[in-house]
C-alpha atoms as a PDB file:
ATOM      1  CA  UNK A   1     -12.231  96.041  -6.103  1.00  0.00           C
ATOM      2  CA  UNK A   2     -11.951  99.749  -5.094  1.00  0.00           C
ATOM      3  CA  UNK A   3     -11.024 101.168  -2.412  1.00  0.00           C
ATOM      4  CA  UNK A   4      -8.883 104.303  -0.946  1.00  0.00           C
ATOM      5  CA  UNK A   5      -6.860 104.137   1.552  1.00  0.00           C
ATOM      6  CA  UNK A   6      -6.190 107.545   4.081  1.00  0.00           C
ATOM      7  CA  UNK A   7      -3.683 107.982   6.278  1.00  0.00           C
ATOM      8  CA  UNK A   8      -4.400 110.686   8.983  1.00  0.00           C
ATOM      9  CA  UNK A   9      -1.105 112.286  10.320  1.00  0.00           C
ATOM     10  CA  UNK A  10      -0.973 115.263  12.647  1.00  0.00           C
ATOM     11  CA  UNK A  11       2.420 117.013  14.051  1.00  0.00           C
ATOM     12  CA  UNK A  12       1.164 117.529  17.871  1.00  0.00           C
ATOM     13  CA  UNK A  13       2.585 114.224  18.844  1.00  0.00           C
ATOM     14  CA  UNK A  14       3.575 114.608  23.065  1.00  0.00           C
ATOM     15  CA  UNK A  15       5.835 111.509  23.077  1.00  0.00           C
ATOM     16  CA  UNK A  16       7.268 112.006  19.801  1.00  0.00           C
ATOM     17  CA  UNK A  17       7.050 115.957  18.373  1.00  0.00           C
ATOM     18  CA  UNK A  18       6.562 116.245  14.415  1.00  0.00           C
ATOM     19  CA  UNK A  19       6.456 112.074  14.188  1.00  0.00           C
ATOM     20  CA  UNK A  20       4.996 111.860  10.558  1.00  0.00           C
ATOM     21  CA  UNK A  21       8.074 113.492   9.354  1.00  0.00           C
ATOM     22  CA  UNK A  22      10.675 111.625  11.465  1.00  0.00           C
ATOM     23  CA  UNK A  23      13.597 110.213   8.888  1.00  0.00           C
ATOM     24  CA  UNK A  24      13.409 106.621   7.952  1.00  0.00           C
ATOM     25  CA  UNK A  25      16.328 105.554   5.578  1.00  0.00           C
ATOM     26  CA  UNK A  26      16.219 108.656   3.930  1.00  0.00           C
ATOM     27  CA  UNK A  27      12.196 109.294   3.441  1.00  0.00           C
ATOM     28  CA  UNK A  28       9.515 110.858   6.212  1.00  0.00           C
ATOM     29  CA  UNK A  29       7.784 108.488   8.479  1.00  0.00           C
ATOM     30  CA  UNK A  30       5.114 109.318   6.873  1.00  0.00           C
ATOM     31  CA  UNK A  31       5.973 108.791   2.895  1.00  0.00           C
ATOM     32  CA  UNK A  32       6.887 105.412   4.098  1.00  0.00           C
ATOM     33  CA  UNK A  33       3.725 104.635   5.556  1.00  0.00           C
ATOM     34  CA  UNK A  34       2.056 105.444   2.451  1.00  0.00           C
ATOM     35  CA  UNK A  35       4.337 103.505  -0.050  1.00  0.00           C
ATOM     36  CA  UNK A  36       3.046 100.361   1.911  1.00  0.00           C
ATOM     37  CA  UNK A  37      -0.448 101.417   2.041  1.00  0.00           C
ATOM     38  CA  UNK A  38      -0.215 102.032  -2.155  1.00  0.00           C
ATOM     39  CA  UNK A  39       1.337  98.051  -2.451  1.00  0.00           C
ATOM     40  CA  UNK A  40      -2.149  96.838  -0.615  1.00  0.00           C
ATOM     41  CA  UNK A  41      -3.967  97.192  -4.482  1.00  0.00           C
ATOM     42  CA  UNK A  42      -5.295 100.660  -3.472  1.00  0.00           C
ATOM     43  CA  UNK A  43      -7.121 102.695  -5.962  1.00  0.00           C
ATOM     44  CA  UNK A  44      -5.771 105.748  -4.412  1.00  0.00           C
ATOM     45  CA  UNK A  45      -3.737 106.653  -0.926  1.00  0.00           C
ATOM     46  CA  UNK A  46      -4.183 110.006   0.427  1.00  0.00           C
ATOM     47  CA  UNK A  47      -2.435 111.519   3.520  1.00  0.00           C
ATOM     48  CA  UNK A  48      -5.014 113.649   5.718  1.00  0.00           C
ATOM     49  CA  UNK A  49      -2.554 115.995   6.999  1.00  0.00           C
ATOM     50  CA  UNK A  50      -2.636 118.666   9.939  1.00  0.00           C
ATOM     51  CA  UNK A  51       0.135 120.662   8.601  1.00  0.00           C
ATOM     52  CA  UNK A  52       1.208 122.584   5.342  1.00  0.00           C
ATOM     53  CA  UNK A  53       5.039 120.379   5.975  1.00  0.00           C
ATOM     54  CA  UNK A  54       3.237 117.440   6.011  1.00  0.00           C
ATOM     55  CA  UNK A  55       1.526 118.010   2.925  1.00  0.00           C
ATOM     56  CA  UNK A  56       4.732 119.538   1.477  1.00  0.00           C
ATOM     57  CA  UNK A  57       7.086 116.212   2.687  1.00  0.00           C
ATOM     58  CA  UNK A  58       4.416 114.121   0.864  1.00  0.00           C
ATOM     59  CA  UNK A  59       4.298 115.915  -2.324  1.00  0.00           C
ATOM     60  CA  UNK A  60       8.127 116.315  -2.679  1.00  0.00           C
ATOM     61  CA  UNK A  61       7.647 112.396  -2.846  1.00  0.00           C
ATOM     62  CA  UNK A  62       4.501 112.236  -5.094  1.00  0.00           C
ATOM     63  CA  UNK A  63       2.110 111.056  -2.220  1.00  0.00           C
ATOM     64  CA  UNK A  64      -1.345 112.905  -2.561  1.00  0.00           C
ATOM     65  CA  UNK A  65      -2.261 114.569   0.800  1.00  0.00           C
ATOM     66  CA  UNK A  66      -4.690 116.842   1.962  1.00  0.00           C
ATOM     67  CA  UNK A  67      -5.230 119.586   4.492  1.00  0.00           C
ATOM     68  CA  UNK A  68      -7.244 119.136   7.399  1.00  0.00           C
ATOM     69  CA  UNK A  69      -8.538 121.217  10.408  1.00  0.00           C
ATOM     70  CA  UNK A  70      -5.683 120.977  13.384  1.00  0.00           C
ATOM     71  CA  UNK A  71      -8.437 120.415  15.934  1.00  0.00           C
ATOM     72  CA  UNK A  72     -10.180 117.154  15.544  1.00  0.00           C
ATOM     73  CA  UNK A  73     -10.431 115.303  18.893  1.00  0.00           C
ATOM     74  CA  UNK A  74      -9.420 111.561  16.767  1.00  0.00           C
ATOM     75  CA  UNK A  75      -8.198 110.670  13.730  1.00  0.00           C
ATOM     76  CA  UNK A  76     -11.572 109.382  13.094  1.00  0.00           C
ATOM     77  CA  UNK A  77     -12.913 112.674  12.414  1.00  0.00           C
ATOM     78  CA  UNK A  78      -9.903 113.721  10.535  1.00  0.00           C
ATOM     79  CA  UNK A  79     -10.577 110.954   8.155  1.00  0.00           C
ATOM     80  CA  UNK A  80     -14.642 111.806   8.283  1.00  0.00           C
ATOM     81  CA  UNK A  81     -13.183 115.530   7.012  1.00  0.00           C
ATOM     82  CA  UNK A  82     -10.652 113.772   4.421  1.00  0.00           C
ATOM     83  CA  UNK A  83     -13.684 111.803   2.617  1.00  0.00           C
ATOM     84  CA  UNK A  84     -15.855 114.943   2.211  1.00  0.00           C
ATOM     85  CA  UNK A  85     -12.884 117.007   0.864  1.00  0.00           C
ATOM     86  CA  UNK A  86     -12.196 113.670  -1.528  1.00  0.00           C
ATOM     87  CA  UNK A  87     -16.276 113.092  -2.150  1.00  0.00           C
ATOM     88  CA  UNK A  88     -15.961 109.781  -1.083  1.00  0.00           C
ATOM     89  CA  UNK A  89     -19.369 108.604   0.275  1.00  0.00           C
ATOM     90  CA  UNK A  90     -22.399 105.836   0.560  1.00  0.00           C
ATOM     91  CA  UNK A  91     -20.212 102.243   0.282  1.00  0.00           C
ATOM     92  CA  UNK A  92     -16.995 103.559  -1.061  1.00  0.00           C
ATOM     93  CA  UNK A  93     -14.794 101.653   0.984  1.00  0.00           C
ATOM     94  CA  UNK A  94     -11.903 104.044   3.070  1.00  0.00           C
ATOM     95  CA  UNK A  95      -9.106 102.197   5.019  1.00  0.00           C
ATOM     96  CA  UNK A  96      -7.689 103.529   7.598  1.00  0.00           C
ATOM     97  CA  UNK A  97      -3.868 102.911   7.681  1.00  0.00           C
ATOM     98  CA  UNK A  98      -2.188 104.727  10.989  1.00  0.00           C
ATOM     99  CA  UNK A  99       0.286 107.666   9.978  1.00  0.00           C
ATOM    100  CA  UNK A 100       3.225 105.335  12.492  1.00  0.00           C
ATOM    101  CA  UNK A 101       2.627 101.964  10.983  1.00  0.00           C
ATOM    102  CA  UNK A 102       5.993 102.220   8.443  1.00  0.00           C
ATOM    103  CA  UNK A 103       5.776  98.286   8.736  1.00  0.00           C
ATOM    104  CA  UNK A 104       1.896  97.992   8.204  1.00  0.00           C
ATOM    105  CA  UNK A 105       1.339  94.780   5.976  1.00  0.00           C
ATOM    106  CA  UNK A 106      -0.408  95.824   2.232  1.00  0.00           C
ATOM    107  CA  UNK A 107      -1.772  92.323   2.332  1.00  0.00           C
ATOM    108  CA  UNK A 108      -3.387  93.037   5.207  1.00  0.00           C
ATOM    109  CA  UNK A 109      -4.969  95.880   4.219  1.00  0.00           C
ATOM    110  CA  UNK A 110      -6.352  94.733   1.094  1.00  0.00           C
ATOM    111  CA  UNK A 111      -7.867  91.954   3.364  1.00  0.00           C
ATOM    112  CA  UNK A 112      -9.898  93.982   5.589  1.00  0.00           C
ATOM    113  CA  UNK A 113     -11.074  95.854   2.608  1.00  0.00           C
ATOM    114  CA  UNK A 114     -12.211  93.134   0.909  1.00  0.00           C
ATOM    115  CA  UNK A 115     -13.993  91.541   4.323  1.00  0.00           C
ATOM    116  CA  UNK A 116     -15.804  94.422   4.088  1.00  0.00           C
ATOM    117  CA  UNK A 117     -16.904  94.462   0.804  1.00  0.00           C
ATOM    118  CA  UNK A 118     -18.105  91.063   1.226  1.00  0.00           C
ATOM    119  CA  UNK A 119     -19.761  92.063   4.280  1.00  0.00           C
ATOM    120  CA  UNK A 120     -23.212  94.534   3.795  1.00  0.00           C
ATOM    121  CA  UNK A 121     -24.179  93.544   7.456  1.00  0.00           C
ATOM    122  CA  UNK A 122     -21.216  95.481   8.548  1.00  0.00           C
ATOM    123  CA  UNK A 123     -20.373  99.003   8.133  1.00  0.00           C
ATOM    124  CA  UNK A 124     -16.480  98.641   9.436  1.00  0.00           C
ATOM    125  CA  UNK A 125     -14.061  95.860   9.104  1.00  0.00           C
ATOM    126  CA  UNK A 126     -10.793  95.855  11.041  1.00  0.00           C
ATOM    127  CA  UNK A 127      -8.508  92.794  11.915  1.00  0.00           C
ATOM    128  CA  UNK A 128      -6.931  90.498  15.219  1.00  0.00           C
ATOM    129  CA  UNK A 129      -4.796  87.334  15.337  1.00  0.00           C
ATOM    130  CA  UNK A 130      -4.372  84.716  18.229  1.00  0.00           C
ATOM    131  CA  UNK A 131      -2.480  85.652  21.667  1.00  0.00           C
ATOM    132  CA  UNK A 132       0.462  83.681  22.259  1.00  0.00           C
ATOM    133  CA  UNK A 133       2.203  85.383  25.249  1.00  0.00           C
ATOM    134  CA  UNK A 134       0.347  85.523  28.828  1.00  0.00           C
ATOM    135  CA  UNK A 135       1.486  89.184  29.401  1.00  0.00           C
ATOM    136  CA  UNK A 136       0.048  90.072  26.333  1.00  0.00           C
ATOM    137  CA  UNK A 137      -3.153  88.953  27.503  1.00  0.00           C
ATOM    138  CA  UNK A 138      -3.128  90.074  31.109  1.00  0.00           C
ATOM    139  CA  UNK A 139      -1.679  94.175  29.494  1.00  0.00           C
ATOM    140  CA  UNK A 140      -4.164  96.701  29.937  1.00  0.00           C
ATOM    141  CA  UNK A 141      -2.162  98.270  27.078  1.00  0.00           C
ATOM    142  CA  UNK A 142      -3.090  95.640  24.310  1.00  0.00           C
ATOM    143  CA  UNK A 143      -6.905  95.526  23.553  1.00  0.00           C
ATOM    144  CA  UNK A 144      -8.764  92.045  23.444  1.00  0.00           C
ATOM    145  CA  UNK A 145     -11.492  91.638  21.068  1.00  0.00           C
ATOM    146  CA  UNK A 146     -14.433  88.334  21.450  1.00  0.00           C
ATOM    147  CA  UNK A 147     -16.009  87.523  18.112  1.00  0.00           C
ATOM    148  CA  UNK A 148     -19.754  85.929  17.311  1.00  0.00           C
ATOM    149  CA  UNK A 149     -20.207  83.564  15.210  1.00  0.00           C
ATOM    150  CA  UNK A 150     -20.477  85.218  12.197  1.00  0.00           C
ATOM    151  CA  UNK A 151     -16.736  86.855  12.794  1.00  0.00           C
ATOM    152  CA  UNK A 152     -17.822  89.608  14.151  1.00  0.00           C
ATOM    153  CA  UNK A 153     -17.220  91.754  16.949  1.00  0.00           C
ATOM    154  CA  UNK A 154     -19.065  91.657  20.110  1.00  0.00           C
ATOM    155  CA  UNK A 155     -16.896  93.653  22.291  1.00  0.00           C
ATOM    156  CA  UNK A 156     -13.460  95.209  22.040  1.00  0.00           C
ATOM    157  CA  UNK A 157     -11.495  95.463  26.235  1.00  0.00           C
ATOM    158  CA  UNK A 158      -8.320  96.345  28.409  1.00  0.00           C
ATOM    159  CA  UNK A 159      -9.173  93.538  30.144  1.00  0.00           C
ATOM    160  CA  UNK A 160      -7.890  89.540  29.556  1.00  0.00           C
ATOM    161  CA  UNK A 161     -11.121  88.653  27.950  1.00  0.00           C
ATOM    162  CA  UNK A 162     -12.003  85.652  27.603  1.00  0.00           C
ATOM    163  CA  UNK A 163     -12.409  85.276  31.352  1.00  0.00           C
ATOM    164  CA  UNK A 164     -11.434  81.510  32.026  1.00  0.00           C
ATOM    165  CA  UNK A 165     -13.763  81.164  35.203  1.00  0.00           C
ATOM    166  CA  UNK A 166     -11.687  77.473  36.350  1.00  0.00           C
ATOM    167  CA  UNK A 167      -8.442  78.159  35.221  1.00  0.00           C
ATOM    168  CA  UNK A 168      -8.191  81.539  36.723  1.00  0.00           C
ATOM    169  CA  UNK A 169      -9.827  80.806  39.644  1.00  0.00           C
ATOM    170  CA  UNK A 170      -6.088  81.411  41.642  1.00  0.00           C
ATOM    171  CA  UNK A 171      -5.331  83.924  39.463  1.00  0.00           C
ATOM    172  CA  UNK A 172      -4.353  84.487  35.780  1.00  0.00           C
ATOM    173  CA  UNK A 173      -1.226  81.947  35.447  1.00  0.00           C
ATOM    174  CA  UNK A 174      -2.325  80.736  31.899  1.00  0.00           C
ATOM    175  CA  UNK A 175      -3.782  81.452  28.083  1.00  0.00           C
ATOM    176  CA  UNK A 176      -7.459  80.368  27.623  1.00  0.00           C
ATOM    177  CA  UNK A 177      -8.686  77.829  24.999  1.00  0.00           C
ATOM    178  CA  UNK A 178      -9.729  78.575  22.852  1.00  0.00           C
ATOM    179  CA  UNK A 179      -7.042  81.414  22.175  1.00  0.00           C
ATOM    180  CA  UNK A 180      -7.506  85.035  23.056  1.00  0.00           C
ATOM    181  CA  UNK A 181      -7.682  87.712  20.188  1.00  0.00           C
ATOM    182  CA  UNK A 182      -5.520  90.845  20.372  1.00  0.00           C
ATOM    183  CA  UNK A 183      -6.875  93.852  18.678  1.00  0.00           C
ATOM    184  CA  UNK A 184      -4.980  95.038  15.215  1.00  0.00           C
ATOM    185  CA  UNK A 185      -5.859  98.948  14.403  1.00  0.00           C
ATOM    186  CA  UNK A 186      -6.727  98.926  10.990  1.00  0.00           C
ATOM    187  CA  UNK A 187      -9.838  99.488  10.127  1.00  0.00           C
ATOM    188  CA  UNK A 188     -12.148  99.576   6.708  1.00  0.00           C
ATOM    189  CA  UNK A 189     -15.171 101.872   6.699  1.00  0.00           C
ATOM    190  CA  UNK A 190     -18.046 102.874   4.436  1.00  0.00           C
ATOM    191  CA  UNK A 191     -17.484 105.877   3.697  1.00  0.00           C
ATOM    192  CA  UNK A 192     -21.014 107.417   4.639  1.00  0.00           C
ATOM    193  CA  UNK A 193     -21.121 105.830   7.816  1.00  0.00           C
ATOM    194  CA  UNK A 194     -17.536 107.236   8.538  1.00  0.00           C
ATOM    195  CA  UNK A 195     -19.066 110.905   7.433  1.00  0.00           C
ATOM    196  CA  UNK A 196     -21.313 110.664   9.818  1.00  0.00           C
ATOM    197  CA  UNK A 197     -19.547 108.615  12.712  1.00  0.00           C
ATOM    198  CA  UNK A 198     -18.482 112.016  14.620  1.00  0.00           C
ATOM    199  CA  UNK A 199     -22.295 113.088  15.150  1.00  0.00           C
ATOM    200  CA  UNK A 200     -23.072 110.014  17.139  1.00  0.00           C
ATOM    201  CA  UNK A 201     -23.024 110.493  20.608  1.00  0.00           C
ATOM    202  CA  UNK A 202     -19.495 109.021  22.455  1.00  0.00           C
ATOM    203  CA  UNK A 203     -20.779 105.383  24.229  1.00  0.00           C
ATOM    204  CA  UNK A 204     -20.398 105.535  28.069  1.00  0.00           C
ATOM    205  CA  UNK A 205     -17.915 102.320  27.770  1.00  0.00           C
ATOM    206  CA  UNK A 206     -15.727 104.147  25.005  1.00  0.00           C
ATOM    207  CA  UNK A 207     -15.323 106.529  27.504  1.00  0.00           C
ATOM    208  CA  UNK A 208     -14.413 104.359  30.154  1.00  0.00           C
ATOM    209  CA  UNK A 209     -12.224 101.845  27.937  1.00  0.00           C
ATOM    210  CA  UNK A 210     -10.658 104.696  25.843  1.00  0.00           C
ATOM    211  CA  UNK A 211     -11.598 102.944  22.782  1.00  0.00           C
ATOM    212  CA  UNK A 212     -13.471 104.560  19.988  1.00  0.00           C
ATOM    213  CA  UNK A 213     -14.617 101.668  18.418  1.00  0.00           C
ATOM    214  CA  UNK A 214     -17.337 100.802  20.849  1.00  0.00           C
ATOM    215  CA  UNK A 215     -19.241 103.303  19.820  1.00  0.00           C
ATOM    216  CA  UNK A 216     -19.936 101.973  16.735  1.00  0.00           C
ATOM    217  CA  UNK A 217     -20.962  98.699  19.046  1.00  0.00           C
ATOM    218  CA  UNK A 218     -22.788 100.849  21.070  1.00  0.00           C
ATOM    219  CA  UNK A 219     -24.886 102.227  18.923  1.00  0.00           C
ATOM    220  CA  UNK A 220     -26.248  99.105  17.159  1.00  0.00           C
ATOM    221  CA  UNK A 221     -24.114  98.696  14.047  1.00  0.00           C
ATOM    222  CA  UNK A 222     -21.595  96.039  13.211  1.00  0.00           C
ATOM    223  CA  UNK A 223     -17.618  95.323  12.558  1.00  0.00           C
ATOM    224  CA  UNK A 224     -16.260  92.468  10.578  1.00  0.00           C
ATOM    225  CA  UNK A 225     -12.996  90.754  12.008  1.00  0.00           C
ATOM    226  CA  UNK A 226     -10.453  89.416   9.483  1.00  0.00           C
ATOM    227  CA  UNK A 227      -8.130  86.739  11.741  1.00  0.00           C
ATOM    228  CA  UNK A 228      -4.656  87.122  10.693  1.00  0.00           C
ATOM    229  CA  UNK A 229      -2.063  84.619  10.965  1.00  0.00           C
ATOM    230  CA  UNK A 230       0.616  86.881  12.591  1.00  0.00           C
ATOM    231  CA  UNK A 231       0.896  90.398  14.369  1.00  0.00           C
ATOM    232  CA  UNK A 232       1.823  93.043  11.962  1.00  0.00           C
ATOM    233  CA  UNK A 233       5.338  94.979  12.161  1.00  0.00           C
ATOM    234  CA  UNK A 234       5.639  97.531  15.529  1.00  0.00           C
ATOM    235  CA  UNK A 235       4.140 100.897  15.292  1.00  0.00           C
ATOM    236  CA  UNK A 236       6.029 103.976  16.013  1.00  0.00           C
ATOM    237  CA  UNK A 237       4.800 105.704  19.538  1.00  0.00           C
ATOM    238  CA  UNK A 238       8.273 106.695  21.439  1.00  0.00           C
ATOM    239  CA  UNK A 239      11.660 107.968  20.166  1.00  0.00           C
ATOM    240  CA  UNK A 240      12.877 104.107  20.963  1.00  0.00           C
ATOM    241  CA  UNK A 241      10.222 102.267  18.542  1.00  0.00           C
ATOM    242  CA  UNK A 242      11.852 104.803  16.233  1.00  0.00           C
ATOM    243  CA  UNK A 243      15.139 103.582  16.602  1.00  0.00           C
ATOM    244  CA  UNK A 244      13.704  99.626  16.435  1.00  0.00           C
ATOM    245  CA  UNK A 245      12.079 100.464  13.501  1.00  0.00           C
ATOM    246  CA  UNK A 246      15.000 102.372  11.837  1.00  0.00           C
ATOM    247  CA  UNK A 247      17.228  99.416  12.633  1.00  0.00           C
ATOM    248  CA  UNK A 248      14.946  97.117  10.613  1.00  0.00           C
ATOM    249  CA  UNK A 249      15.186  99.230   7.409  1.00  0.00           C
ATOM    250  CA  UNK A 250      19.184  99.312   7.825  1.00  0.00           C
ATOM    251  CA  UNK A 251      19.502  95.914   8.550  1.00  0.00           C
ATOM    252  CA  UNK A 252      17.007  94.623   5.982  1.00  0.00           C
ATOM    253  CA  UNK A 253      15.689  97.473   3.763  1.00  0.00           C
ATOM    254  CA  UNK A 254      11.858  96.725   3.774  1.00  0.00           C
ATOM    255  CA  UNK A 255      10.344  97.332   0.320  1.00  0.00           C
ATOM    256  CA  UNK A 256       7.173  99.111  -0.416  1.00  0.00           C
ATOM    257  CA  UNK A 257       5.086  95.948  -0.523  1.00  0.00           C
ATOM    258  CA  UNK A 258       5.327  92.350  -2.235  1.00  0.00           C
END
């Protein structure tokens, strides 16, 4: 199957300044990110840059990028702007792969964007995988996601969801059965929903939550849920997941895919 893969990257990063071109065994944060992304079976990968650098890192590595406007409010309307530059629309399928996932599976990728293409009901896939520590599922930091029966998303929380009414009944002091589902960021759209995704008016619960994808909820249209195995490899957020992720690719040099 087809599919493209973008990879939005902007330089006005507060906890970590110019982060898409941070050094990673000799090759920007970003290059590295996109090397993965190209091992998933993509047709193409294309970084939707904020920056001429950016743009110029990428194609002193022979990564296609593009320029986009430095004032989007999410990467969500970066990559809305990257498929109309591209003339990607109707079901062309775009997955988005984060510009500080260096680790970011390809398998993974190619999954969701095949969920998707198997899925018409849905207009976005993304993925999640079973919750194994308790303060994992208690963190308002990692985001829970409850499924339907037909895998896919009914609502995306902060909160420990599932509630176990019984066993948390004097407070949260284990895992529900069955397990809770943590949230992976990757996500697979069609491209003409995606076009249009930054015209729809922000849900009330998105706001509260601080998650984007409940919009999409909000509004009546649905997301398929690929259940991996495993969590994927750490993202890059702070100058020390830099230096975890660093150590990985001098300890064991991680190759562009399998």
């Amino acid at each position: 199957m087809n599919f493209t893969v973008l990879v939005p990257a902007r330089l006005a990063s507060t906890r970590l300044p110019d982060k898409p071109l941070a050094d990673i065994a000799g090759l920007p944060m970003v290059v590295r990110v996109a090397q993965r992304a190209a091992a998933s079976g993509a047709q193409r990968v294309v970084v939707a840059g904020d920056d001429e650098r950016i743009l110029q890192a990428c194609a002193r590595h022979g990564v296609q990028a593009v320029l986009t406007r430095q004032d989007h409010p999410s990467g969500s309307d970066r990559l809305a702007e990257a498929c109309g530059l591209l003339g990607l629309d109707g079901d062309d399928i775009v997955v988005n792969v984060q510009g500080d996932e260096p680790l970011i599976d390809p398998a993974l990728v190619q999954r969701c964007a095949t969920l998707l293409a198997a899925r018409p009901d849905c207009v976005m896939s993304t993925a999640a995988h079973a919750i194994t520590e308790l303060n994992d599922y208690t963190s308002p930091h990692v985001v829970k996601v409850l499924l339907d029966a037909a895998q896919r998303a009914l609502i995306f929380s902060r909160a420990p969801l599932p509630w176990w009414r019984d066993g948390h009944a004097q407070g949260i002091t284990a895992l529900p059965w069955p397990r809770p589902l943590r949230h992976i960021g990757l996500y697979a759209y069609r491209a003409g929903f995606l076009r249009g995704f930054p015209a729809l008016p922000p849900a009330p619960l998105e706001q509260c939550e601080s998650l984007e994808q409940l919009r999409v909820l909000w509004h009546g249209h649905r997301i398929a849920v690929h259940l991996a195995e495993h969590a994927p490899g750490p993202g890059v957020d702070t100058p020390e997941d830099l230096a975890r992720v660093r150590a990985s690719f001098e300890k064991t040099p991680v190759a562009p895919g399998p």
